[in-house]
Protein backbone atom coordinates (compact mmCIF):
# COMPACT_ATOMS: atom_id res chain seq x y z
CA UNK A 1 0.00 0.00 0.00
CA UNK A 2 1.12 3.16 -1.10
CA UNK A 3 -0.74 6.18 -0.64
CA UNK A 4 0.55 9.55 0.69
CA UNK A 5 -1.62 12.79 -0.04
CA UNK A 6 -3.68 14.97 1.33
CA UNK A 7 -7.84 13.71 0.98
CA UNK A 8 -9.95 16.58 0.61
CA UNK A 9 -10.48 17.20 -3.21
CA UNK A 10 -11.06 21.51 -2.10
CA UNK A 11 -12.05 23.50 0.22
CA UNK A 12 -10.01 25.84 3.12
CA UNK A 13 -8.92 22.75 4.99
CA UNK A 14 -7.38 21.46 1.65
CA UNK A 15 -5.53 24.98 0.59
CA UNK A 16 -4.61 25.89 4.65
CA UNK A 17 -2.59 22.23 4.31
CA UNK A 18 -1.07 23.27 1.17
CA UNK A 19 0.12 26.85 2.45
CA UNK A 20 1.29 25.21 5.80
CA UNK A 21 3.43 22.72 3.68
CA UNK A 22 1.50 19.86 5.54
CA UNK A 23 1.27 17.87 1.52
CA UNK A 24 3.78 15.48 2.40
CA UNK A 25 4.91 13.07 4.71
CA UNK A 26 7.61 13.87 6.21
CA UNK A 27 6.27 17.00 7.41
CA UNK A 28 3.76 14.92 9.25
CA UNK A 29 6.28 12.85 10.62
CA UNK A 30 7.96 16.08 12.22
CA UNK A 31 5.13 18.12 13.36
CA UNK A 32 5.51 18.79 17.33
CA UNK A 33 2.26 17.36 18.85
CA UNK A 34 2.10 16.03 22.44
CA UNK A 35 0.41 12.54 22.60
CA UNK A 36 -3.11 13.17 24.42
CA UNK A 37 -2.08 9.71 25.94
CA UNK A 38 1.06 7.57 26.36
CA UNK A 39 1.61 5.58 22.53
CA UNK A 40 0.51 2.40 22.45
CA UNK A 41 3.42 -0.16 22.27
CA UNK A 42 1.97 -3.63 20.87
CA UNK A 43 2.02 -5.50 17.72
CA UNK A 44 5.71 -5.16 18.04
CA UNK A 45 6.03 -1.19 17.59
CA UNK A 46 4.66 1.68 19.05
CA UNK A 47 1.45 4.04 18.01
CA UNK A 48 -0.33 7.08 19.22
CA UNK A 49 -2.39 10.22 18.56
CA UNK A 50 -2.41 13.74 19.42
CA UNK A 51 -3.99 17.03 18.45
CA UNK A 52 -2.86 19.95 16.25
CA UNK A 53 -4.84 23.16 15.38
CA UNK A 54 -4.39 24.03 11.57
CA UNK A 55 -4.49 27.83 11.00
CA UNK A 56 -6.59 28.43 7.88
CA UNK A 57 -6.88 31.66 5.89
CA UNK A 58 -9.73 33.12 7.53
CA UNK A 59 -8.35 33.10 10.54
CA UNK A 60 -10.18 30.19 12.14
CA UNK A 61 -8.31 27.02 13.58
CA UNK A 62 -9.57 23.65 12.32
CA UNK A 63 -9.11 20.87 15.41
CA UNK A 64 -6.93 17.87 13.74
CA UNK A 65 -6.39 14.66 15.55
CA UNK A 66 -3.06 13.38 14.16
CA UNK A 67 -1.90 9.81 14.49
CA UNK A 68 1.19 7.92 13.71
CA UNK A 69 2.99 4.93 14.10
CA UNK A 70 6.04 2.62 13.22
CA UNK A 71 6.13 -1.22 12.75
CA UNK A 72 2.72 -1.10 14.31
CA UNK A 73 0.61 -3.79 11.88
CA UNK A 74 -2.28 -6.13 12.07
CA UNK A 75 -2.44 -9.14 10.13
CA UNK A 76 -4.94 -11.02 7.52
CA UNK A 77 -6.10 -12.80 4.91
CA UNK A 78 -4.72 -10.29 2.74
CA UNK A 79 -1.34 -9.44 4.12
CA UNK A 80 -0.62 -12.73 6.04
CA UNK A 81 3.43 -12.10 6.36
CA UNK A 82 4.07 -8.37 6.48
CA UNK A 83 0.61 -7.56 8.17
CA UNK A 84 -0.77 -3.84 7.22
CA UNK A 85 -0.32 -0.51 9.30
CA UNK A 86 -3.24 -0.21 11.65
CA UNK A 87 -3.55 2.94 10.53
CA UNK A 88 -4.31 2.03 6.82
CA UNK A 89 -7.04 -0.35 8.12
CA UNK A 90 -8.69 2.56 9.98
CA UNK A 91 -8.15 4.51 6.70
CA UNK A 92 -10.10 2.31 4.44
CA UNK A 93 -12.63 1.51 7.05
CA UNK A 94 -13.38 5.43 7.29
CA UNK A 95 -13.82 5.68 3.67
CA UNK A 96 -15.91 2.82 3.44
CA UNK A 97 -18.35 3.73 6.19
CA UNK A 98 -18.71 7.33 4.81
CA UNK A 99 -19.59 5.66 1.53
CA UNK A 100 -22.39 3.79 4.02
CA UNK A 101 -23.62 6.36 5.15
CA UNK A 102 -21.99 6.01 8.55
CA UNK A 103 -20.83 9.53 10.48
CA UNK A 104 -17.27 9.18 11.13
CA UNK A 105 -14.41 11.57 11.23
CA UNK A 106 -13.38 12.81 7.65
CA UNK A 107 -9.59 12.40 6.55
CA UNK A 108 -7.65 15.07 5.64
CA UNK A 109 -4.09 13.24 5.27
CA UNK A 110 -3.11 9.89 5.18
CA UNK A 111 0.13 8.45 4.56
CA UNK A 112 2.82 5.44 4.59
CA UNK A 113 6.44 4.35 3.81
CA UNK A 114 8.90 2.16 3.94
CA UNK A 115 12.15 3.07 5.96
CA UNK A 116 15.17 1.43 7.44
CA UNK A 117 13.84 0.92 10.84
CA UNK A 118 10.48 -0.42 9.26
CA UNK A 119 7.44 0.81 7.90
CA UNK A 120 5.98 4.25 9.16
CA UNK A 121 2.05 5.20 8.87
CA UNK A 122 -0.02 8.43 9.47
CA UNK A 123 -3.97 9.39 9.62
CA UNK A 124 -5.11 12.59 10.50
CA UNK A 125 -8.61 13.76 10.83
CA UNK A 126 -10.62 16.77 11.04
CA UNK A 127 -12.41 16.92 14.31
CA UNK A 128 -16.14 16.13 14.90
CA UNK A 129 -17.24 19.45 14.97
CA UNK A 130 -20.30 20.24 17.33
CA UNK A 131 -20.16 16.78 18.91
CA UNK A 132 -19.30 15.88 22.11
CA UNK A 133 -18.25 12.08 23.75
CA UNK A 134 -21.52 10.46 24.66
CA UNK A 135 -19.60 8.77 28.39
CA UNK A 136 -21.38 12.30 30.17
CA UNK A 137 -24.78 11.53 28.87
CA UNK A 138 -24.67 7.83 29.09
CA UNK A 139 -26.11 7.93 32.64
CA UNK A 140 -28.96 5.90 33.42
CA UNK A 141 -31.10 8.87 34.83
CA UNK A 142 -30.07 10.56 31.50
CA UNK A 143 -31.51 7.79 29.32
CA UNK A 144 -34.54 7.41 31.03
CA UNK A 145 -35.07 11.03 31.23
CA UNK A 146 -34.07 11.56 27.17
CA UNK A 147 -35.75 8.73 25.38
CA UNK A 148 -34.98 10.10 21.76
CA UNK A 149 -31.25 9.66 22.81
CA UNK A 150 -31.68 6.33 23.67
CA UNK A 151 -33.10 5.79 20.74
CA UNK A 152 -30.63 7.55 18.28
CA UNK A 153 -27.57 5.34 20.28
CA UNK A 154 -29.75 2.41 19.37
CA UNK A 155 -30.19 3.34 15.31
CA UNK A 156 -26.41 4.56 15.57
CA UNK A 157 -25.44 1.11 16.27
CA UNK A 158 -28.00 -0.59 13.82
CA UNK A 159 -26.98 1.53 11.42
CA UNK A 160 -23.56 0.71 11.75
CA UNK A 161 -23.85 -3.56 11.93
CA UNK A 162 -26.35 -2.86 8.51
CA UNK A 163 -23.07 -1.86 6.78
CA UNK A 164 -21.73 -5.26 7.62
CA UNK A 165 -19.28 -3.95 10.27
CA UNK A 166 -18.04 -4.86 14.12
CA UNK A 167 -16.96 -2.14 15.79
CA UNK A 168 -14.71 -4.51 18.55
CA UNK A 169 -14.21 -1.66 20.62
CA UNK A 170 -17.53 -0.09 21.14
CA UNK A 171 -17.69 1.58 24.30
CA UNK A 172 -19.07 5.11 24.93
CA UNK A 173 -16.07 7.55 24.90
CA UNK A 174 -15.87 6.03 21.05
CA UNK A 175 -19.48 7.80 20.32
CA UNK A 176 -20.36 11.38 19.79
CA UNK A 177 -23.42 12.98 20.02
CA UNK A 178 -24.58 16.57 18.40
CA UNK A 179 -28.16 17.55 18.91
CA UNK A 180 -29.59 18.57 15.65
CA UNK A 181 -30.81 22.50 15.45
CA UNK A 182 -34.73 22.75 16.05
CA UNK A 183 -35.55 22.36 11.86
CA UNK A 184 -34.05 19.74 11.11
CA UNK A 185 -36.64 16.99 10.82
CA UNK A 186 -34.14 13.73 11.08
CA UNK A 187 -34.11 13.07 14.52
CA UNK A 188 -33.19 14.62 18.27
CA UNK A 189 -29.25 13.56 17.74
CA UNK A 190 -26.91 12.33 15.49
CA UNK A 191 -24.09 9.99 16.65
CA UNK A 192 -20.67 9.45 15.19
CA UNK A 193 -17.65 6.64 15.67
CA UNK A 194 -14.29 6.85 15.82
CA UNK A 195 -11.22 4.56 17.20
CA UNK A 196 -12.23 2.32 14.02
CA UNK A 197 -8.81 1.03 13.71
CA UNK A 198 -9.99 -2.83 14.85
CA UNK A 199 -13.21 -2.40 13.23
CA UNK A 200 -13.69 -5.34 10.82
CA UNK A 201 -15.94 -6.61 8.24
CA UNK A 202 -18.54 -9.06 9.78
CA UNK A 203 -18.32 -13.11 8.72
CA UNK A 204 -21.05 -14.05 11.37
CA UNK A 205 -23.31 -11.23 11.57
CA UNK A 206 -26.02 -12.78 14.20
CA UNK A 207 -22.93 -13.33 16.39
CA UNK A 208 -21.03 -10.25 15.93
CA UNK A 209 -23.66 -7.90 16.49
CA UNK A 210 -24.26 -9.55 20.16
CA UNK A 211 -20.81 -9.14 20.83
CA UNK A 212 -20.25 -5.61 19.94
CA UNK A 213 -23.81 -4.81 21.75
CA UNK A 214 -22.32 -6.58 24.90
CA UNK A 215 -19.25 -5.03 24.84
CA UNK A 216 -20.95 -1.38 24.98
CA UNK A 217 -23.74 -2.69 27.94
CA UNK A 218 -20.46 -3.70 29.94
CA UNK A 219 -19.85 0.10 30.14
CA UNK A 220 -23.19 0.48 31.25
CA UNK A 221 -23.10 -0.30 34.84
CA UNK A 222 -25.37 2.03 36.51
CA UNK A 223 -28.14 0.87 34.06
CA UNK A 224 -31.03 -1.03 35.40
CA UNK A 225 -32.12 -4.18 33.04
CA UNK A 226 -35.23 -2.36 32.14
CA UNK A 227 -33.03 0.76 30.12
CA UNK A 228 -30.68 -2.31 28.44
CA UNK A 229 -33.32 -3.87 27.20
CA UNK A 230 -34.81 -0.48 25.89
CA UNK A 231 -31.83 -0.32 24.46
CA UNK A 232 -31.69 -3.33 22.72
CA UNK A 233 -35.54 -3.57 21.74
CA UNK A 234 -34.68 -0.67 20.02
CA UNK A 235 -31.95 -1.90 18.36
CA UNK A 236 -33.71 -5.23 17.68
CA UNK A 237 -37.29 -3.91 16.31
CA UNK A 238 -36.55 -4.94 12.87
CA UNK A 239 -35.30 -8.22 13.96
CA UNK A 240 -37.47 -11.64 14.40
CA UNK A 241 -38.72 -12.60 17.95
CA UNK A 242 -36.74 -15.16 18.19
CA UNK A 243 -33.22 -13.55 17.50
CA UNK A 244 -34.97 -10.65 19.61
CA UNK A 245 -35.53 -13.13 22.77
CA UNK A 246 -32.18 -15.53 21.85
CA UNK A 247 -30.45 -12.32 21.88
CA UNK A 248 -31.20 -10.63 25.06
CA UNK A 249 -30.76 -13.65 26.77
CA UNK A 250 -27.05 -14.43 25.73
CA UNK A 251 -26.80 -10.62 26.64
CA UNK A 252 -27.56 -11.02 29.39
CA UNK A 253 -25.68 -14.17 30.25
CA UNK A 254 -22.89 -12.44 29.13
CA UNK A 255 -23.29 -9.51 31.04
CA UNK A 256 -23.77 -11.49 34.38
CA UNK A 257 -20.53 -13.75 33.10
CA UNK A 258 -18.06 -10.38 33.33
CA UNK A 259 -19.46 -9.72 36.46
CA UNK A 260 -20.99 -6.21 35.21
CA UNK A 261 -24.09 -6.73 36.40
């Protein structure tokens, strides 16, 4: 995989890289961020993100979350030996849910090459803008007292298992909620994803839907069972009654299993 280049086609996010000199790689590689947390040093390398403000003509700063990595890879069917950049998974998985219809961030660089010490990636992305992390309103008086919420986390998640994808690490500080304006007819909230870099393409959909629900209800520890299931009737409406009542029972087997119940 070789790709390098900035993503947006125009617009002042596109022309503020270009006049900041940010069009190739190595000036990624040697922009001064601080990491927002300490890199991430498995799959046999290291990896981590932090945050840069881009100065654009008009004076505004665009947020930019910036990540990059070395020797940092996950394996497949596709690149069984040499494995492919986590980073260029997340990259492809972005595209492909915005094609979906999926909210996700939107990439304005991404980037990868081949070096002496091994093989170097980057991602950066334009900040959600207008969202915030869902963790603050994922309180069980919240819920109960904001039922279109509820219900927008619930078609957030459908909508994102109908594109045939498993988040694998779907917990709440990986969803962001913006409350649409008054006119807008849509819905109360929209809800975006990020951290998509172990996201996969589903094999066993039945199966990997559970999973990625039960991984999010873990996180849910101050709800009662009455909000989770809720939750997952409203997940579940277009499902049959019997994946609807198979399904909340391995839930919640699984649930009492981790002890998060």
């Amino acid at each position: 995989m070789k790709i390098s280049e900035i993503q947006p086609e125009e617009g002042r996010v596109r022309d503020a890289l270009i006049a900041q000199r940010m069009d190739h790689f190595d000036a990624w590689w040697q922009l001064v961020i601080a990491w927002l947390e300490p890199p991430n040093l498995e799959r046999g390398g290291w990896s981590g993100v932090g945050r840069w403000q881009l100065p654009c003509a008009d004076h505004q700063l665009v947020e930019l979350y910036v990540k990059r990595q070395q020797n940092h890879t996950r394996f497949s069917w596709r690149c069984p030996w040499r494995g492919l950049p986590t980073f260029m998974v997340e990259y492809d998985m972005l595209k492909y849910l915005r094609a979906q219809g999926v909210r996700v961030p939107e990439v304005v660089y991404a980037g990868v090459r081949d070096v002496p010490a091994g093989r170097q990636a980057i991602l950066a992305t334009q900040a959600l803008q207008g969202y915030e992390e869902l963790t603050p309103y994922c309180t069980a008086a919240n819920m109960t007292a904001n039922p279109p919420l509820l219900i927008a986390v619930a078609q957030a998640l459908k909508t994102l298992h109908a594109a045939g994808i498993q988040h694998r690490a779907l917990y709440p500080k990986h969803l962001f909620v913006r409350a649409l304006p008054e006119h807008e007819t849509s819905g109360a909230y929209e809800i975006a994803f990020i951290d998509l870099e172990k996201a996969k393409h589903m094999w066993l959909p039945a199966w990997q839907r559970l999973r990625d629900l039960r991984q999010f209800m873990s996180r849910l520890q101050d709800w009662p069972d009455s909000l989770l299931y809720q939750l997952y009737q409203a997940y579940a409406s277009e499902h049959g009654q019997c994946y609807q009542r198979c399904g909340w029972w391995w839930l919640r087997w699984g649930l009492k299993r981790l002890n998060k119940r």
